[in-house]
Protein backbone atom coordinates (compact mmCIF):
# COMPACT_ATOMS: atom_id res chain seq x y z
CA UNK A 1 3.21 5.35 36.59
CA UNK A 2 2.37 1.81 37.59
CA UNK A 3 2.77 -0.68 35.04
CA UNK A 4 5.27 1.99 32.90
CA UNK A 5 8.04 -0.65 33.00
CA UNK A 6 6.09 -3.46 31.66
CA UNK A 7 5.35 -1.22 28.30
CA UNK A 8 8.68 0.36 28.24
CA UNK A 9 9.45 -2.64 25.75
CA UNK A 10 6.83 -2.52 23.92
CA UNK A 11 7.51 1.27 23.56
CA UNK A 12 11.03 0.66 22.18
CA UNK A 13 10.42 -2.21 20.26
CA UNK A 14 7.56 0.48 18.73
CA UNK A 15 10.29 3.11 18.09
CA UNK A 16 12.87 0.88 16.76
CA UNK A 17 10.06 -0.74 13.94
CA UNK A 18 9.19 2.87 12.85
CA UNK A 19 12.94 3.86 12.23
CA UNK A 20 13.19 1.19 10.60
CA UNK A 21 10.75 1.99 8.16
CA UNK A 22 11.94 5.09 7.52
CA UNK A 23 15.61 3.91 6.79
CA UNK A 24 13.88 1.43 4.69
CA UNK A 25 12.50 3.51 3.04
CA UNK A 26 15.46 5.47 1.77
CA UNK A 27 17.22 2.08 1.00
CA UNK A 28 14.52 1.51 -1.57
CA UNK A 29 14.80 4.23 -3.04
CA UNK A 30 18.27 4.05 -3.53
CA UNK A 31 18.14 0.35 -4.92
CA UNK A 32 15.57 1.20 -7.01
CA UNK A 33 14.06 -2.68 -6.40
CA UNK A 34 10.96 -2.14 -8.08
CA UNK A 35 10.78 -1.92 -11.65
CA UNK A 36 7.84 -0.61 -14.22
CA UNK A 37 6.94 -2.25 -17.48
CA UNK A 38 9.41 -1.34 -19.60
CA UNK A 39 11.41 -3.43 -17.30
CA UNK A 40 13.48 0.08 -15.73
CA UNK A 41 14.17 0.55 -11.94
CA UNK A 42 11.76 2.81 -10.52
CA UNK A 43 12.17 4.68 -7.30
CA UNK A 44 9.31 5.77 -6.24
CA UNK A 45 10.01 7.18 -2.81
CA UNK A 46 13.11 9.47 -4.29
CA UNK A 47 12.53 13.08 -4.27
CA UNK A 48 9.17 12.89 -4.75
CA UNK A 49 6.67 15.99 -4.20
CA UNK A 50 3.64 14.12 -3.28
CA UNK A 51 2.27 14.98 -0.25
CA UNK A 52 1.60 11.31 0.10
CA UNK A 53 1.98 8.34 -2.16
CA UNK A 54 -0.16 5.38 -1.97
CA UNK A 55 0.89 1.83 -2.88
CA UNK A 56 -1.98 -0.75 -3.96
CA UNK A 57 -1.13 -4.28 -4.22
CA UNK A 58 -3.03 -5.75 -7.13
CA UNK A 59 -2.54 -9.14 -9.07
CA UNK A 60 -4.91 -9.89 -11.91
CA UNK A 61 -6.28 -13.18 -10.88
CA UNK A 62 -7.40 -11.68 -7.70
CA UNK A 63 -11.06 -11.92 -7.71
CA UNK A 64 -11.03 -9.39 -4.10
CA UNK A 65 -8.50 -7.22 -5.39
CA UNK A 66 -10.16 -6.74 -8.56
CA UNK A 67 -13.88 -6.26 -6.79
CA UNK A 68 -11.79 -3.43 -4.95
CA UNK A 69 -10.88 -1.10 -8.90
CA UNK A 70 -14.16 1.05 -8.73
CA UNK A 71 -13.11 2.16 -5.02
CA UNK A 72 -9.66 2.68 -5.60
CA UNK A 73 -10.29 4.83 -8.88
CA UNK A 74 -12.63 6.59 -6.78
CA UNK A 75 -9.99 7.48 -4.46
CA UNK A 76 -7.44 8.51 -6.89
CA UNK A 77 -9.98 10.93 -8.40
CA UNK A 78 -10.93 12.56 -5.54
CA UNK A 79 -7.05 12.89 -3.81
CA UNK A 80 -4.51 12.92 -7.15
CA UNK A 81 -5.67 16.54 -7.36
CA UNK A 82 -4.84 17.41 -3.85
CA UNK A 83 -1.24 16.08 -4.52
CA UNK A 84 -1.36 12.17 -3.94
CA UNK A 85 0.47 10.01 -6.02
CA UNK A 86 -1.10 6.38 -6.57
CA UNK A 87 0.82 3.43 -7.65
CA UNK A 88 -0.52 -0.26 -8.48
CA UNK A 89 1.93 -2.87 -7.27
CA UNK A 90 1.99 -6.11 -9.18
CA UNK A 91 4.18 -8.77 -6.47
CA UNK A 92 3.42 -12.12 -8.63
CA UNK A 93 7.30 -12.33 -10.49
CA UNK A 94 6.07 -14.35 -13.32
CA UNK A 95 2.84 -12.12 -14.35
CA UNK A 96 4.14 -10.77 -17.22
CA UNK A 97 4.33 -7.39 -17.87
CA UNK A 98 1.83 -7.76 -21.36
CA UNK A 99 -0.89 -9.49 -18.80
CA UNK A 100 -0.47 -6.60 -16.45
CA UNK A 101 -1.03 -3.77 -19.29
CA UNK A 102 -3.72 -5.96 -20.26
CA UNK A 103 -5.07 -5.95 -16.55
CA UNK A 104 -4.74 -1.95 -16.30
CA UNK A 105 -6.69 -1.78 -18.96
CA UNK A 106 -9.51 -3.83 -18.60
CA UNK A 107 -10.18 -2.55 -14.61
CA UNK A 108 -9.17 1.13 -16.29
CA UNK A 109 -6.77 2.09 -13.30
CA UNK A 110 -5.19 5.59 -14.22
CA UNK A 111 -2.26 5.54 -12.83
CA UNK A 112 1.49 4.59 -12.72
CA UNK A 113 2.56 0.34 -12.50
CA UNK A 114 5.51 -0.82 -10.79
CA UNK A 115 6.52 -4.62 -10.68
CA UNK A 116 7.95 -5.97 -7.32
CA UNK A 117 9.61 -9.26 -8.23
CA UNK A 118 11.99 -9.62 -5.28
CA UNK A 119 9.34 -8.50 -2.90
CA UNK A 120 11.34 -5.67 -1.69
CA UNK A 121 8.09 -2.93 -1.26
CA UNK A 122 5.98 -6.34 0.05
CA UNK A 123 9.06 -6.80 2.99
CA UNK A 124 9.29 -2.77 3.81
CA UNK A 125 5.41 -2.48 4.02
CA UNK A 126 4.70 -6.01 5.23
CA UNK A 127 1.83 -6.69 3.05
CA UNK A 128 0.47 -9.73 3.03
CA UNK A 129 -2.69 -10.09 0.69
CA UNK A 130 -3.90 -8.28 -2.18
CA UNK A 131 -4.92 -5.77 -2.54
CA UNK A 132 -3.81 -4.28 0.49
CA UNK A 133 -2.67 -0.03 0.35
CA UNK A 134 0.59 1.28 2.28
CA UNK A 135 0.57 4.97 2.44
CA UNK A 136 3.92 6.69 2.77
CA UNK A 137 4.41 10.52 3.45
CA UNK A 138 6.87 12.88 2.31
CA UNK A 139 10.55 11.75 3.64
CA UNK A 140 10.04 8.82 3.63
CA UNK A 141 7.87 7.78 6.36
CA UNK A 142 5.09 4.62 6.19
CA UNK A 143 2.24 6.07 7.80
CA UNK A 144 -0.50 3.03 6.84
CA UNK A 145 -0.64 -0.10 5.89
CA UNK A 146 -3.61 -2.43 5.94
CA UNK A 147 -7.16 -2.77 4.07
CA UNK A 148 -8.68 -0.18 1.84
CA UNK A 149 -12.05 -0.27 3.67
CA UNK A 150 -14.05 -3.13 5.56
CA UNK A 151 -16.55 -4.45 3.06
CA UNK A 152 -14.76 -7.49 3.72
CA UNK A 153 -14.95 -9.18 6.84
CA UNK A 154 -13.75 -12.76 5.79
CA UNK A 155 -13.06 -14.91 3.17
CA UNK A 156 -16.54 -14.72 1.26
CA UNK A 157 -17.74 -12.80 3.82
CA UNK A 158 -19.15 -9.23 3.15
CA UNK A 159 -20.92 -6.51 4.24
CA UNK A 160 -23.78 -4.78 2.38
CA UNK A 161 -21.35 -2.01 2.01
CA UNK A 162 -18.16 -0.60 3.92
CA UNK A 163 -18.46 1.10 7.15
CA UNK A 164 -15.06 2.15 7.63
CA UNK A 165 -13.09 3.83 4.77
CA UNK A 166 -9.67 3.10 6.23
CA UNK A 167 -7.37 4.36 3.25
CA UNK A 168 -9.83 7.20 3.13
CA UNK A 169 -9.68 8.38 6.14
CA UNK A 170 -5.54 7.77 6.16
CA UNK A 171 -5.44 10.13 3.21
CA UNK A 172 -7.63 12.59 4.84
CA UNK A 173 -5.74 12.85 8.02
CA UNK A 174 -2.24 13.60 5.94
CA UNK A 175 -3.48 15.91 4.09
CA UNK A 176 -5.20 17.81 6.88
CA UNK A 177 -1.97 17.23 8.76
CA UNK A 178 -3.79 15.13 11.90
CA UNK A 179 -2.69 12.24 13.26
CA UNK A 180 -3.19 8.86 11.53
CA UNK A 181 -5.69 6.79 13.96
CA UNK A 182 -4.81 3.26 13.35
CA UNK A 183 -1.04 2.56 11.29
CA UNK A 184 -2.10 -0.79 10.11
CA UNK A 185 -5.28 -2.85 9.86
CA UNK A 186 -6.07 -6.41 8.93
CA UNK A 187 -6.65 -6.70 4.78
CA UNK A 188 -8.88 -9.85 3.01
CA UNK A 189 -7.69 -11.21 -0.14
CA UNK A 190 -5.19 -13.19 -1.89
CA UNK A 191 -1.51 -14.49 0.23
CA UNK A 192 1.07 -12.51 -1.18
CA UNK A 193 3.29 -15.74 0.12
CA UNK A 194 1.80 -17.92 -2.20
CA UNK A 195 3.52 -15.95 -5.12
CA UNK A 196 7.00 -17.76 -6.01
């Protein structure tokens, strides 16, 4: 038990982040902050049946995030049957909804858009580049947040090819029900904050 105390702390600190995640979560759903591009709230964490749903922060002029479309139709392929929804999130406010259909399009993504213009999903997740994935569970809970895999390692810095499949293996472990090894890991790409 020696050193117990010190991490007591951290332990709490640890508990009180994750319930507030969850309670986050169910405030966003019931604001409804994010909207699609039609311009209607969307709540996308409300009564959902998805054994998971998976967030992707996107923005068209992201050369990274746009590198990153073959892998993350790949992964939609292979888990949207197995009961994973997949959602692109757009965070820049003044991309217009035409120039994101027009994005969808070109990098053929297959799934649903939402548009986070007040940043709400970028605070509750805490993503801070694109693209970066969150990965929430059913009820609620934020189970991942971080990279989709590490093919990069800086900026303009790359590997060959990935070695870790991070939101992969996330997706995986929910849907085996095992534990999810790491919650968050560093992302490459474009700063979220420099979005106004």
């Amino acid at each position: 038990m020696r050193g117990w105390p010190k991490r007591l702390p951290n332990l709490a600190f640890a508990l009180l982040w994750a319930g507030s995640l969850v309670l986050a979560g169910e405030n966003l759903a019931g604001k409804a902050a994010l909207l699609d591009l039609s311009g209607r709230h969307v709540n996308p964490l409300r009564a959902t049946r998805a054994k998971a749903t998976v967030f992707v922060f996107t923005r068209s002029d992201c050369p990274i995030s746009n590198r990153y479309a073959p892998e993350v139709r790949r992964l939609y392929k292979k888990f949207a049957p197995q009961g994973v929804t997949f959602w692109l999130v757009y965070p820049d406010p003044n991309e217009a909804p035409e120039a994101i259909r027009k994005h969808r399009e070109e990098y053929a993504y297959p799934f649903g858009v939402l548009r986070d213009p007040t940043h709400a999903l970028v605070t509750l997740t805490g993503a801070k580049v694109t693209p970066e994935a969150a990965v929430f569970v059913r009820g609620g809970e934020m189970v991942y947040h971080g990279r989709i895999d590490d093919l990069y390692v800086d900026f303009g810095k790359t590997r060959r090819a990935p070695t870790t499949h991070d939101l992969e293996q996330v997706l995986e472990a929910v849907l085996e029900g095992r534990p999810v090894k790491a919650a968050s890991t560093p992302a490459v790409g474009c700063f979220i904050s420099d979005l106004k």
